[in-house]
C-alpha atoms as a PDB file:
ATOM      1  CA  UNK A   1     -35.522  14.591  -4.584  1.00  0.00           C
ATOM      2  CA  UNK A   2     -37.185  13.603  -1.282  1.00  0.00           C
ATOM      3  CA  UNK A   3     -36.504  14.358   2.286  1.00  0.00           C
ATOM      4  CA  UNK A   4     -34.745  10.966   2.526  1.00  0.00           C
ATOM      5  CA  UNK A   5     -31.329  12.846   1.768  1.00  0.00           C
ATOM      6  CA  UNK A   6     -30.944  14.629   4.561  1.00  0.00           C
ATOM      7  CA  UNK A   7     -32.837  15.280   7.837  1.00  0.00           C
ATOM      8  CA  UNK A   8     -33.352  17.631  10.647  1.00  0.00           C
ATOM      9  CA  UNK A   9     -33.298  17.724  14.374  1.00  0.00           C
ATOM     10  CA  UNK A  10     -36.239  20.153  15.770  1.00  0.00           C
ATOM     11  CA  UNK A  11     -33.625  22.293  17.670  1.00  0.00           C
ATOM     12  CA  UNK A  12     -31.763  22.409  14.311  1.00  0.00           C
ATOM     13  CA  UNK A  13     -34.556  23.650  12.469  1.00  0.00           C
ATOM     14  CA  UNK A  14     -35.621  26.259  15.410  1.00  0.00           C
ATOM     15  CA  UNK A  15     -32.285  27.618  15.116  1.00  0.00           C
ATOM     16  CA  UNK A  16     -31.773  27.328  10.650  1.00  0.00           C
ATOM     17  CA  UNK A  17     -35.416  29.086  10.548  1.00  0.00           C
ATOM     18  CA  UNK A  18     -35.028  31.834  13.243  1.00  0.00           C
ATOM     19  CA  UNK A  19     -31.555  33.350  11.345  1.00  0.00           C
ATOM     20  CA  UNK A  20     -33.283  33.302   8.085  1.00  0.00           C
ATOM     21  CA  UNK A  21     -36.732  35.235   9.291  1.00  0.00           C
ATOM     22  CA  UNK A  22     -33.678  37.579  10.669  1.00  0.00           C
ATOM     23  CA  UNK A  23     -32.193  37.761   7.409  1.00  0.00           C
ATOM     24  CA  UNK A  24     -35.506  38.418   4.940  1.00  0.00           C
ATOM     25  CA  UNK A  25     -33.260  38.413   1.372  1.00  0.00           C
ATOM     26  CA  UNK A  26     -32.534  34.856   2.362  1.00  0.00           C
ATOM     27  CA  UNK A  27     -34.809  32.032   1.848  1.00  0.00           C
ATOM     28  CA  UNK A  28     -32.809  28.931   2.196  1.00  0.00           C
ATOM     29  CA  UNK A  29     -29.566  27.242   3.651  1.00  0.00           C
ATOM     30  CA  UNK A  30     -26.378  25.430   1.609  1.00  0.00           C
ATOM     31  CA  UNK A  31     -24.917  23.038   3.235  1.00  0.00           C
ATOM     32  CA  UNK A  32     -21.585  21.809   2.060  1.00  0.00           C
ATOM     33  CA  UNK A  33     -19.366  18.700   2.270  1.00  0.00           C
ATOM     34  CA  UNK A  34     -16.510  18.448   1.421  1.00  0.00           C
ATOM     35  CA  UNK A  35     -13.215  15.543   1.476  1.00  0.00           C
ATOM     36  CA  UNK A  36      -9.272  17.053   3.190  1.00  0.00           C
ATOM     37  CA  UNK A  37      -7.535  14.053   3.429  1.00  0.00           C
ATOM     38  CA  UNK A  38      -9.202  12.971   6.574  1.00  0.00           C
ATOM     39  CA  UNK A  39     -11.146   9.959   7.831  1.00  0.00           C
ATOM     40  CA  UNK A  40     -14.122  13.045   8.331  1.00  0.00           C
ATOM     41  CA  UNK A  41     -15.794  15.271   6.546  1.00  0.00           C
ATOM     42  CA  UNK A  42     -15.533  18.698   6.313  1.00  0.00           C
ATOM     43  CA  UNK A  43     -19.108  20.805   6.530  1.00  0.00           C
ATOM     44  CA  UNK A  44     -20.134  24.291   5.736  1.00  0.00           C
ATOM     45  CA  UNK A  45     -23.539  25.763   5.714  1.00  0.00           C
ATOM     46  CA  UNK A  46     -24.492  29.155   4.991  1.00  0.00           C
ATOM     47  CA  UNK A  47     -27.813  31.211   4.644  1.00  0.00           C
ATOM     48  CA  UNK A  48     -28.267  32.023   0.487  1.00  0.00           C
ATOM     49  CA  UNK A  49     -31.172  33.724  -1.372  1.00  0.00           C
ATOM     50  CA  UNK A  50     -33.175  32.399  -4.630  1.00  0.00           C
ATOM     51  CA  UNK A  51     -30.644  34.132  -7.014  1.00  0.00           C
ATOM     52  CA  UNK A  52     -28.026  31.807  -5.156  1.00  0.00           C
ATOM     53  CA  UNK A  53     -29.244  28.472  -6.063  1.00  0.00           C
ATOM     54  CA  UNK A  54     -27.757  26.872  -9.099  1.00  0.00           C
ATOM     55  CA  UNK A  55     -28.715  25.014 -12.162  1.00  0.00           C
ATOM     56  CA  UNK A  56     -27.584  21.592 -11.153  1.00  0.00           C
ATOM     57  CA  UNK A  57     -27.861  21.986  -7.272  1.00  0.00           C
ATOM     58  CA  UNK A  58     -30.154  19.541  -5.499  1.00  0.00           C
ATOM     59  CA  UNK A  59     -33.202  20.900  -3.345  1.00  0.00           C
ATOM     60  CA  UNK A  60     -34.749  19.747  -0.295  1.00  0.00           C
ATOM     61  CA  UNK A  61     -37.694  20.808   1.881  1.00  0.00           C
ATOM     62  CA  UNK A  62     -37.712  19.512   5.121  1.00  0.00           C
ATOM     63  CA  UNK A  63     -41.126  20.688   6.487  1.00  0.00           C
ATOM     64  CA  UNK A  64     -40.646  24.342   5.006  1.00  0.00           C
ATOM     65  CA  UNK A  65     -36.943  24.636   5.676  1.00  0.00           C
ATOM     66  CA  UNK A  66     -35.356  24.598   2.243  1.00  0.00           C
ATOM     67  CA  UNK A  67     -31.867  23.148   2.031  1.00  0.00           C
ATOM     68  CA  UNK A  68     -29.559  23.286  -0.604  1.00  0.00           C
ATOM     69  CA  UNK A  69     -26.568  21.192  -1.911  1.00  0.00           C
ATOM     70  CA  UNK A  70     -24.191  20.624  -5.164  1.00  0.00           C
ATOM     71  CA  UNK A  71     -24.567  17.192  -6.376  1.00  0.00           C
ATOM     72  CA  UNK A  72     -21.118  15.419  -4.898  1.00  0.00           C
ATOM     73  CA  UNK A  73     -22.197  17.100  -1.055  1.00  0.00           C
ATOM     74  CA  UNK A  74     -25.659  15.520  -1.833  1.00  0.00           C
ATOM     75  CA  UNK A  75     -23.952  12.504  -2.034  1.00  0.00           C
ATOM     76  CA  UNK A  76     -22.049  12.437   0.692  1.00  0.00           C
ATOM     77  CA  UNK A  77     -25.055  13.492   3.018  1.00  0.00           C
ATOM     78  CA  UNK A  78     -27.225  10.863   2.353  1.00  0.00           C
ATOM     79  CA  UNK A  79     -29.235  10.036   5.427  1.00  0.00           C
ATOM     80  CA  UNK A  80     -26.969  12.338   7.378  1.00  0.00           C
ATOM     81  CA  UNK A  81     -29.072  14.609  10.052  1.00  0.00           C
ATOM     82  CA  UNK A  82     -28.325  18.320  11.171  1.00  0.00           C
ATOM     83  CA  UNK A  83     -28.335  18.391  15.025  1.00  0.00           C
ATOM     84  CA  UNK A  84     -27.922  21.541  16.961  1.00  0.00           C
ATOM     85  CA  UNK A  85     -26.642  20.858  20.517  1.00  0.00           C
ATOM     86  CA  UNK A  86     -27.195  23.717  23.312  1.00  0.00           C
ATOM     87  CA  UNK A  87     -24.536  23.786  25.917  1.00  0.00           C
ATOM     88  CA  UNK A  88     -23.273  26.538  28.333  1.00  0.00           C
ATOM     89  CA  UNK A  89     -20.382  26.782  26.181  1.00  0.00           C
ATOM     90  CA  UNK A  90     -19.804  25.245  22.648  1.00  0.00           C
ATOM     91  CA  UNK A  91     -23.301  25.322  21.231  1.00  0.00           C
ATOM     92  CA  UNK A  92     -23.451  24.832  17.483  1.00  0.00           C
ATOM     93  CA  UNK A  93     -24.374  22.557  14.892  1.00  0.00           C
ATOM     94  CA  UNK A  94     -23.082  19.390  14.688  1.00  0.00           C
ATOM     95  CA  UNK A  95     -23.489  16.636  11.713  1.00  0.00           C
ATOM     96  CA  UNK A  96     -24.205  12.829  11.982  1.00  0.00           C
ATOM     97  CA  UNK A  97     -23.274  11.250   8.821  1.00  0.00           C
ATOM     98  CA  UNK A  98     -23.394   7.615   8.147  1.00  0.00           C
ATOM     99  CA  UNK A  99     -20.926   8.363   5.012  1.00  0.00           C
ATOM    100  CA  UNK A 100     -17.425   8.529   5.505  1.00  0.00           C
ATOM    101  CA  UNK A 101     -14.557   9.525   2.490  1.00  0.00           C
ATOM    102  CA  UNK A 102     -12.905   7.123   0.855  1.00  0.00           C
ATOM    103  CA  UNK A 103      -9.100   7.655   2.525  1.00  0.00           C
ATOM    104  CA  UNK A 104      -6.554   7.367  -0.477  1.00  0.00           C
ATOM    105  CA  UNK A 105      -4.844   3.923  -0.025  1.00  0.00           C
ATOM    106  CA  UNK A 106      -0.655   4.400   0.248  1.00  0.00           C
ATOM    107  CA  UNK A 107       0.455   3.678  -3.356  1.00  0.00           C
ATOM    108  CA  UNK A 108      -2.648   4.504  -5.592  1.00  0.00           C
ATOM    109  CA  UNK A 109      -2.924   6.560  -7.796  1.00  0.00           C
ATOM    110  CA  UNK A 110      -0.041   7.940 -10.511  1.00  0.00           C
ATOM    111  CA  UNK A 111       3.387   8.656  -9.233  1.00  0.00           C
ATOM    112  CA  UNK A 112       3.500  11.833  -7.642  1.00  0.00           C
ATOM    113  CA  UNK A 113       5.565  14.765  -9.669  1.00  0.00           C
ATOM    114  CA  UNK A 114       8.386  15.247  -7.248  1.00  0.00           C
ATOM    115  CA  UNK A 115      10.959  17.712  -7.698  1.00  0.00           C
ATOM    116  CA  UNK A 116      13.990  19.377  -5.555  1.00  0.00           C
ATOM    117  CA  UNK A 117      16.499  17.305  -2.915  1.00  0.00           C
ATOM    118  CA  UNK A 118      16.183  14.325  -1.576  1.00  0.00           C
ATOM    119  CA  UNK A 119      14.857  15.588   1.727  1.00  0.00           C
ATOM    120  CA  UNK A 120      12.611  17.717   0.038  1.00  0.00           C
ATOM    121  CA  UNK A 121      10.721  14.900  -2.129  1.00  0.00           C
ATOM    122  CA  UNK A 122      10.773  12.409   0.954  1.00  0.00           C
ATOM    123  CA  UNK A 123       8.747  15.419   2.315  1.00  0.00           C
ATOM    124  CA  UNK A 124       6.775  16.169  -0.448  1.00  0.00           C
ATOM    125  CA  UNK A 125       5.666  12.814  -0.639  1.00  0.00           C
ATOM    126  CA  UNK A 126       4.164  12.367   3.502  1.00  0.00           C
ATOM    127  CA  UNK A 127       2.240  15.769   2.595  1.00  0.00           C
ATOM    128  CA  UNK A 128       0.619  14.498  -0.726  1.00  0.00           C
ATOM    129  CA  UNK A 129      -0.227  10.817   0.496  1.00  0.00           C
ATOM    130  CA  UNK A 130       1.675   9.513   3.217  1.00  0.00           C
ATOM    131  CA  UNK A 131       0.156  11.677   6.241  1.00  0.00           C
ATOM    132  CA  UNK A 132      -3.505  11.306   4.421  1.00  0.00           C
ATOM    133  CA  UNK A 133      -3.508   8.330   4.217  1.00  0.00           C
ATOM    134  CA  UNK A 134      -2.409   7.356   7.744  1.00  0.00           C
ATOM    135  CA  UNK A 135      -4.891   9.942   8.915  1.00  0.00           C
ATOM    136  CA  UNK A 136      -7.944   7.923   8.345  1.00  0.00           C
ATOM    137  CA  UNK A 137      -6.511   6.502  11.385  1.00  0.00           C
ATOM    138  CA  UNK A 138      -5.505   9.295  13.759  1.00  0.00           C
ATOM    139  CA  UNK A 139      -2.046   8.586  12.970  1.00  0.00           C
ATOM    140  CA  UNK A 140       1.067  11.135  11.466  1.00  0.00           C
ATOM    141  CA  UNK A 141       3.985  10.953  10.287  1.00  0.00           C
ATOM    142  CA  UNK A 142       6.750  13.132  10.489  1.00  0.00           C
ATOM    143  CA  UNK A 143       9.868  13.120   8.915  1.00  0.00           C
ATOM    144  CA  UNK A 144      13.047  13.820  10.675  1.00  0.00           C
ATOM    145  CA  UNK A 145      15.456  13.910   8.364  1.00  0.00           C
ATOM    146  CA  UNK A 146      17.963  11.641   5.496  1.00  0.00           C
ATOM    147  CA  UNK A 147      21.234  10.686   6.538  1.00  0.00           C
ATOM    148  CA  UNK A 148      23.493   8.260   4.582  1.00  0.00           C
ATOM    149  CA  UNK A 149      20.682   7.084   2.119  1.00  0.00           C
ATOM    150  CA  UNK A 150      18.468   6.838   5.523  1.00  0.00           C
ATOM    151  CA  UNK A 151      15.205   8.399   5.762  1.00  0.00           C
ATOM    152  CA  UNK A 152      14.002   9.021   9.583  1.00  0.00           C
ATOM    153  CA  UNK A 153      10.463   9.403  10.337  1.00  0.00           C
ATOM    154  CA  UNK A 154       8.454   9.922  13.775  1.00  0.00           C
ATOM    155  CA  UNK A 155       4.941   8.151  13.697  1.00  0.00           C
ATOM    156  CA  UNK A 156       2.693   9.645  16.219  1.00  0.00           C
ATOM    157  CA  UNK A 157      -0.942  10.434  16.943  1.00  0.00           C
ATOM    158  CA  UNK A 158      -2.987   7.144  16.389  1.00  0.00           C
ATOM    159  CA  UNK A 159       0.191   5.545  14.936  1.00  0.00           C
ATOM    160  CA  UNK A 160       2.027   5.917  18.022  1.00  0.00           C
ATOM    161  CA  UNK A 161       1.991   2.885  20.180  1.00  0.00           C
ATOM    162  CA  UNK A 162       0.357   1.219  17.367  1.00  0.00           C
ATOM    163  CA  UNK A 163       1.415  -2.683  17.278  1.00  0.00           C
ATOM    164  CA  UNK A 164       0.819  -2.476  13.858  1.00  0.00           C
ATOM    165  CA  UNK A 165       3.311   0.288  13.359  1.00  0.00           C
ATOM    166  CA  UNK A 166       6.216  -2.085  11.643  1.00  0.00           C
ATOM    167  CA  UNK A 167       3.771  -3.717   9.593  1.00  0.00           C
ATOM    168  CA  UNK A 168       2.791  -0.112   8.522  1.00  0.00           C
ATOM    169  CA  UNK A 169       6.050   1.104   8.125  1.00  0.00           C
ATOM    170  CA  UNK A 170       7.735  -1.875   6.235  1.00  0.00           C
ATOM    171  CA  UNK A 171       4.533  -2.845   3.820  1.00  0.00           C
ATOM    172  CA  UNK A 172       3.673   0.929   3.592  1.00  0.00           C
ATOM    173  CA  UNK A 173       5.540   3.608   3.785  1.00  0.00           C
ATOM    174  CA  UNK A 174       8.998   2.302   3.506  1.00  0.00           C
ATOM    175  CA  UNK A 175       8.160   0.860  -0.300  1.00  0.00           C
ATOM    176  CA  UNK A 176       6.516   3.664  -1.196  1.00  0.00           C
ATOM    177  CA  UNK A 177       9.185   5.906  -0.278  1.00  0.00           C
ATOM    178  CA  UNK A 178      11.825   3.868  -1.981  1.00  0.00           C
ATOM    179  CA  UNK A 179       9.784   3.560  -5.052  1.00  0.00           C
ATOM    180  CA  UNK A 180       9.426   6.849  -5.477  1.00  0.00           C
ATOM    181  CA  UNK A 181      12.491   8.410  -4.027  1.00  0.00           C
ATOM    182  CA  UNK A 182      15.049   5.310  -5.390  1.00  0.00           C
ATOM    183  CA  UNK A 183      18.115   7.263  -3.514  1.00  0.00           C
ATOM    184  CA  UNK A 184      16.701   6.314  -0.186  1.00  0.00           C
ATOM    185  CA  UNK A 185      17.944   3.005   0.816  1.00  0.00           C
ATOM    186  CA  UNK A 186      16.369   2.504   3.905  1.00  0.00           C
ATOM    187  CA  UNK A 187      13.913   4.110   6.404  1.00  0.00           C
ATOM    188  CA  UNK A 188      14.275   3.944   9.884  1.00  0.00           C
ATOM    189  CA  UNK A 189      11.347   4.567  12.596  1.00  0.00           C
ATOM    190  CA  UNK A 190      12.818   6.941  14.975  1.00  0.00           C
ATOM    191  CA  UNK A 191      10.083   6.319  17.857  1.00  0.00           C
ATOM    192  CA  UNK A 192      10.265   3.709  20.894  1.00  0.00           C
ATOM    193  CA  UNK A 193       6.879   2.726  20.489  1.00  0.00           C
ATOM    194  CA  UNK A 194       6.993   0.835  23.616  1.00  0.00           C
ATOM    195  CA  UNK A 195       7.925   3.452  25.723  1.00  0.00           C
ATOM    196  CA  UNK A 196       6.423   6.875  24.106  1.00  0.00           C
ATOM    197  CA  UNK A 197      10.155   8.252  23.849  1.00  0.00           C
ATOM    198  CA  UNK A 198      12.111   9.323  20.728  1.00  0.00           C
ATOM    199  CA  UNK A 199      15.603   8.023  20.717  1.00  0.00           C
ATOM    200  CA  UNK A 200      16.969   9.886  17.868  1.00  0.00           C
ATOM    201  CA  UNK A 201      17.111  12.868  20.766  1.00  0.00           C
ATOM    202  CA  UNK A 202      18.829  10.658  23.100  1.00  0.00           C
END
Protein backbone atom coordinates (compact mmCIF):
# COMPACT_ATOMS: atom_id res chain seq x y z
CA UNK A 1 0.00 0.00 0.00
CA UNK A 2 1.19 3.57 -0.70
CA UNK A 3 2.49 6.33 1.41
CA UNK A 4 -1.03 7.83 1.37
CA UNK A 5 -1.73 5.93 4.78
CA UNK A 6 0.29 7.58 6.86
CA UNK A 7 2.86 10.42 6.72
CA UNK A 8 5.83 11.94 8.33
CA UNK A 9 7.02 15.21 9.68
CA UNK A 10 10.97 15.72 8.86
CA UNK A 11 11.74 16.15 12.63
CA UNK A 12 9.75 12.90 13.08
CA UNK A 13 11.69 11.04 10.73
CA UNK A 14 15.21 12.62 12.06
CA UNK A 15 14.29 11.37 15.32
CA UNK A 16 12.40 7.46 14.10
CA UNK A 17 15.76 7.02 11.89
CA UNK A 18 18.49 8.16 14.38
CA UNK A 19 17.13 5.39 17.29
CA UNK A 20 17.05 2.72 14.75
CA UNK A 21 20.84 3.34 13.22
CA UNK A 22 21.36 3.17 17.27
CA UNK A 23 19.66 0.02 17.47
CA UNK A 24 21.26 -2.08 14.22
CA UNK A 25 18.89 -5.51 14.85
CA UNK A 26 16.06 -3.14 14.14
CA UNK A 27 15.00 -2.08 10.80
CA UNK A 28 11.61 -0.64 11.13
CA UNK A 29 8.94 1.02 13.50
CA UNK A 30 5.13 -0.37 14.59
CA UNK A 31 2.98 1.97 15.24
CA UNK A 32 -0.19 1.07 17.01
CA UNK A 33 -3.76 2.38 17.47
CA UNK A 34 -5.82 1.40 19.41
CA UNK A 35 -9.88 2.34 20.79
CA UNK A 36 -10.39 2.73 25.30
CA UNK A 37 -13.60 4.07 25.42
CA UNK A 38 -12.53 7.54 24.62
CA UNK A 39 -13.37 10.22 22.06
CA UNK A 40 -9.17 9.65 21.21
CA UNK A 41 -7.08 7.27 20.26
CA UNK A 42 -4.66 5.52 21.98
CA UNK A 43 -0.97 5.20 20.09
CA UNK A 44 2.04 3.07 20.59
CA UNK A 45 5.07 2.80 18.46
CA UNK A 46 7.99 0.77 19.00
CA UNK A 47 11.32 -0.06 17.11
CA UNK A 48 10.91 -4.06 15.70
CA UNK A 49 13.27 -6.12 13.48
CA UNK A 50 12.37 -8.20 10.12
CA UNK A 51 11.55 -11.38 12.19
CA UNK A 52 8.87 -9.01 13.89
CA UNK A 53 6.71 -8.20 11.05
CA UNK A 54 3.71 -10.36 10.51
CA UNK A 55 1.87 -12.15 7.83
CA UNK A 56 -1.09 -9.87 7.52
CA UNK A 57 0.57 -6.56 8.79
CA UNK A 58 0.52 -3.64 6.38
CA UNK A 59 3.94 -1.96 5.23
CA UNK A 60 4.86 1.44 4.46
CA UNK A 61 7.99 3.25 3.27
CA UNK A 62 8.01 6.71 3.75
CA UNK A 63 11.25 7.80 1.96
CA UNK A 64 13.33 4.81 3.53
CA UNK A 65 11.69 4.84 6.93
CA UNK A 66 9.71 1.62 7.06
CA UNK A 67 6.58 1.66 9.18
CA UNK A 68 4.58 -1.01 10.25
CA UNK A 69 0.89 -1.60 11.29
CA UNK A 70 -1.88 -4.52 11.88
CA UNK A 71 -4.68 -4.03 9.58
CA UNK A 72 -7.52 -2.34 12.09
CA UNK A 73 -4.44 0.46 13.28
CA UNK A 74 -3.95 0.87 9.45
CA UNK A 75 -7.29 1.83 9.39
CA UNK A 76 -7.57 4.06 11.84
CA UNK A 77 -4.35 6.01 10.65
CA UNK A 78 -5.37 6.84 7.43
CA UNK A 79 -3.93 10.18 6.44
CA UNK A 80 -2.82 10.63 10.02
CA UNK A 81 0.93 12.25 10.25
CA UNK A 82 3.71 11.51 12.95
CA UNK A 83 4.96 14.90 14.28
CA UNK A 84 7.75 15.18 16.72
CA UNK A 85 7.60 18.50 18.66
CA UNK A 86 10.98 19.78 20.47
CA UNK A 87 10.35 21.75 23.56
CA UNK A 88 12.50 22.54 26.69
CA UNK A 89 10.41 20.17 28.44
CA UNK A 90 7.81 17.65 27.01
CA UNK A 91 9.39 16.76 23.70
CA UNK A 92 7.94 13.67 22.08
CA UNK A 93 5.90 12.48 19.40
CA UNK A 94 2.68 13.55 18.93
CA UNK A 95 -0.13 12.17 16.32
CA UNK A 96 -2.57 14.18 14.07
CA UNK A 97 -5.28 11.96 13.04
CA UNK A 98 -8.22 12.98 11.04
CA UNK A 99 -9.99 9.57 12.35
CA UNK A 100 -11.67 9.52 15.46
CA UNK A 101 -13.44 6.07 17.25
CA UNK A 102 -16.72 5.48 16.95
CA UNK A 103 -17.92 6.28 20.88
CA UNK A 104 -20.50 3.44 21.82
CA UNK A 105 -23.96 5.17 21.79
CA UNK A 106 -25.85 4.71 25.54
CA UNK A 107 -28.14 1.69 24.90
CA UNK A 108 -26.46 -0.30 21.98
CA UNK A 109 -25.41 -3.13 21.95
CA UNK A 110 -26.80 -6.50 24.04
CA UNK A 111 -27.77 -6.08 27.61
CA UNK A 112 -24.90 -6.09 29.71
CA UNK A 113 -24.43 -9.43 32.07
CA UNK A 114 -24.89 -7.82 35.42
CA UNK A 115 -24.57 -9.61 38.52
CA UNK A 116 -24.32 -8.80 42.50
CA UNK A 117 -26.51 -5.83 44.49
CA UNK A 118 -28.21 -3.29 43.31
CA UNK A 119 -25.47 -0.75 43.92
CA UNK A 120 -23.10 -2.93 42.49
CA UNK A 121 -24.88 -3.39 38.91
CA UNK A 122 -25.87 0.45 38.85
CA UNK A 123 -22.00 0.56 39.03
CA UNK A 124 -21.18 -1.99 36.83
CA UNK A 125 -23.19 -0.55 34.31
CA UNK A 126 -21.42 3.51 34.27
CA UNK A 127 -18.01 1.42 33.95
CA UNK A 128 -19.10 -0.78 30.91
CA UNK A 129 -21.08 2.04 28.93
CA UNK A 130 -22.31 4.81 30.81
CA UNK A 131 -18.86 6.72 31.59
CA UNK A 132 -17.66 5.69 27.80
CA UNK A 133 -20.01 6.83 26.35
CA UNK A 134 -20.28 10.27 28.00
CA UNK A 135 -16.55 10.46 27.55
CA UNK A 136 -16.57 11.20 23.92
CA UNK A 137 -17.52 14.37 25.47
CA UNK A 138 -15.20 15.12 28.39
CA UNK A 139 -17.93 14.33 30.63
CA UNK A 140 -18.17 11.50 33.85
CA UNK A 141 -20.31 10.19 35.76
CA UNK A 142 -20.12 9.08 39.10
CA UNK A 143 -22.36 7.31 41.12
CA UNK A 144 -23.06 8.20 44.65
CA UNK A 145 -25.05 5.82 45.89
CA UNK A 146 -29.08 3.98 45.93
CA UNK A 147 -31.33 4.94 48.52
CA UNK A 148 -35.06 4.01 48.60
CA UNK A 149 -35.15 2.67 44.91
CA UNK A 150 -33.05 6.07 44.14
CA UNK A 151 -29.95 5.97 42.26
CA UNK A 152 -27.62 9.24 42.85
CA UNK A 153 -25.11 10.15 40.38
CA UNK A 154 -22.53 13.22 40.13
CA UNK A 155 -21.95 14.34 36.41
CA UNK A 156 -18.76 16.19 36.10
CA UNK A 157 -15.90 16.91 33.73
CA UNK A 158 -17.45 18.12 30.35
CA UNK A 159 -20.91 17.16 31.73
CA UNK A 160 -20.70 19.52 34.45
CA UNK A 161 -22.34 22.79 33.75
CA UNK A 162 -23.58 21.21 30.69
CA UNK A 163 -27.20 22.74 29.73
CA UNK A 164 -27.76 19.68 28.18
CA UNK A 165 -27.19 17.72 31.33
CA UNK A 166 -31.17 16.90 32.04
CA UNK A 167 -31.69 16.09 28.59
CA UNK A 168 -28.70 13.65 29.08
CA UNK A 169 -29.71 12.38 32.18
CA UNK A 170 -33.53 11.82 31.55
CA UNK A 171 -33.23 10.48 27.66
CA UNK A 172 -29.91 8.71 28.62
CA UNK A 173 -28.84 7.47 31.45
CA UNK A 174 -31.86 7.40 33.59
CA UNK A 175 -33.68 4.75 30.95
CA UNK A 176 -30.88 2.91 30.60
CA UNK A 177 -30.37 2.42 34.13
CA UNK A 178 -33.94 1.49 34.78
CA UNK A 179 -33.98 -0.86 31.92
CA UNK A 180 -31.38 -2.65 33.00
CA UNK A 181 -31.45 -2.41 36.73
CA UNK A 182 -35.68 -2.55 36.94
CA UNK A 183 -35.32 -2.11 40.99
CA UNK A 184 -34.23 1.43 40.51
CA UNK A 185 -37.16 3.64 40.35
CA UNK A 186 -35.71 6.79 39.87
CA UNK A 187 -32.33 8.60 39.44
CA UNK A 188 -31.58 11.72 40.84
CA UNK A 189 -28.63 14.20 39.64
CA UNK A 190 -26.89 15.09 42.74
CA UNK A 191 -24.95 18.25 41.19
CA UNK A 192 -26.12 22.08 41.16
CA UNK A 193 -25.11 22.56 37.79
CA UNK A 194 -25.66 26.16 38.07
CA UNK A 195 -23.52 26.76 40.75
CA UNK A 196 -20.54 23.99 40.55
CA UNK A 197 -21.65 22.71 44.16
CA UNK A 198 -22.89 19.23 45.21
CA UNK A 199 -25.84 19.39 47.47
CA UNK A 200 -26.06 15.87 48.48
CA UNK A 201 -22.95 17.11 50.96
CA UNK A 202 -24.89 19.96 52.14
Amino acid sequence: MGESIISVTDAAKEQILAALAQKPETSALRVEATTNGTSQFAYNMCLIGEEEKGSEDVLVDVAGLQIVMDPKSAKYLKGATIEFEDRIVGSGFKFDNPNQPEIPKIGDGPRPDLTGAVAERVQQLLDTELNPAVASHGGMIQFMGVRDNKAYLSFGGGCHGCGMVDVTLKQGVEARIREVVPEIEEVVDTTDHATGENPYYT
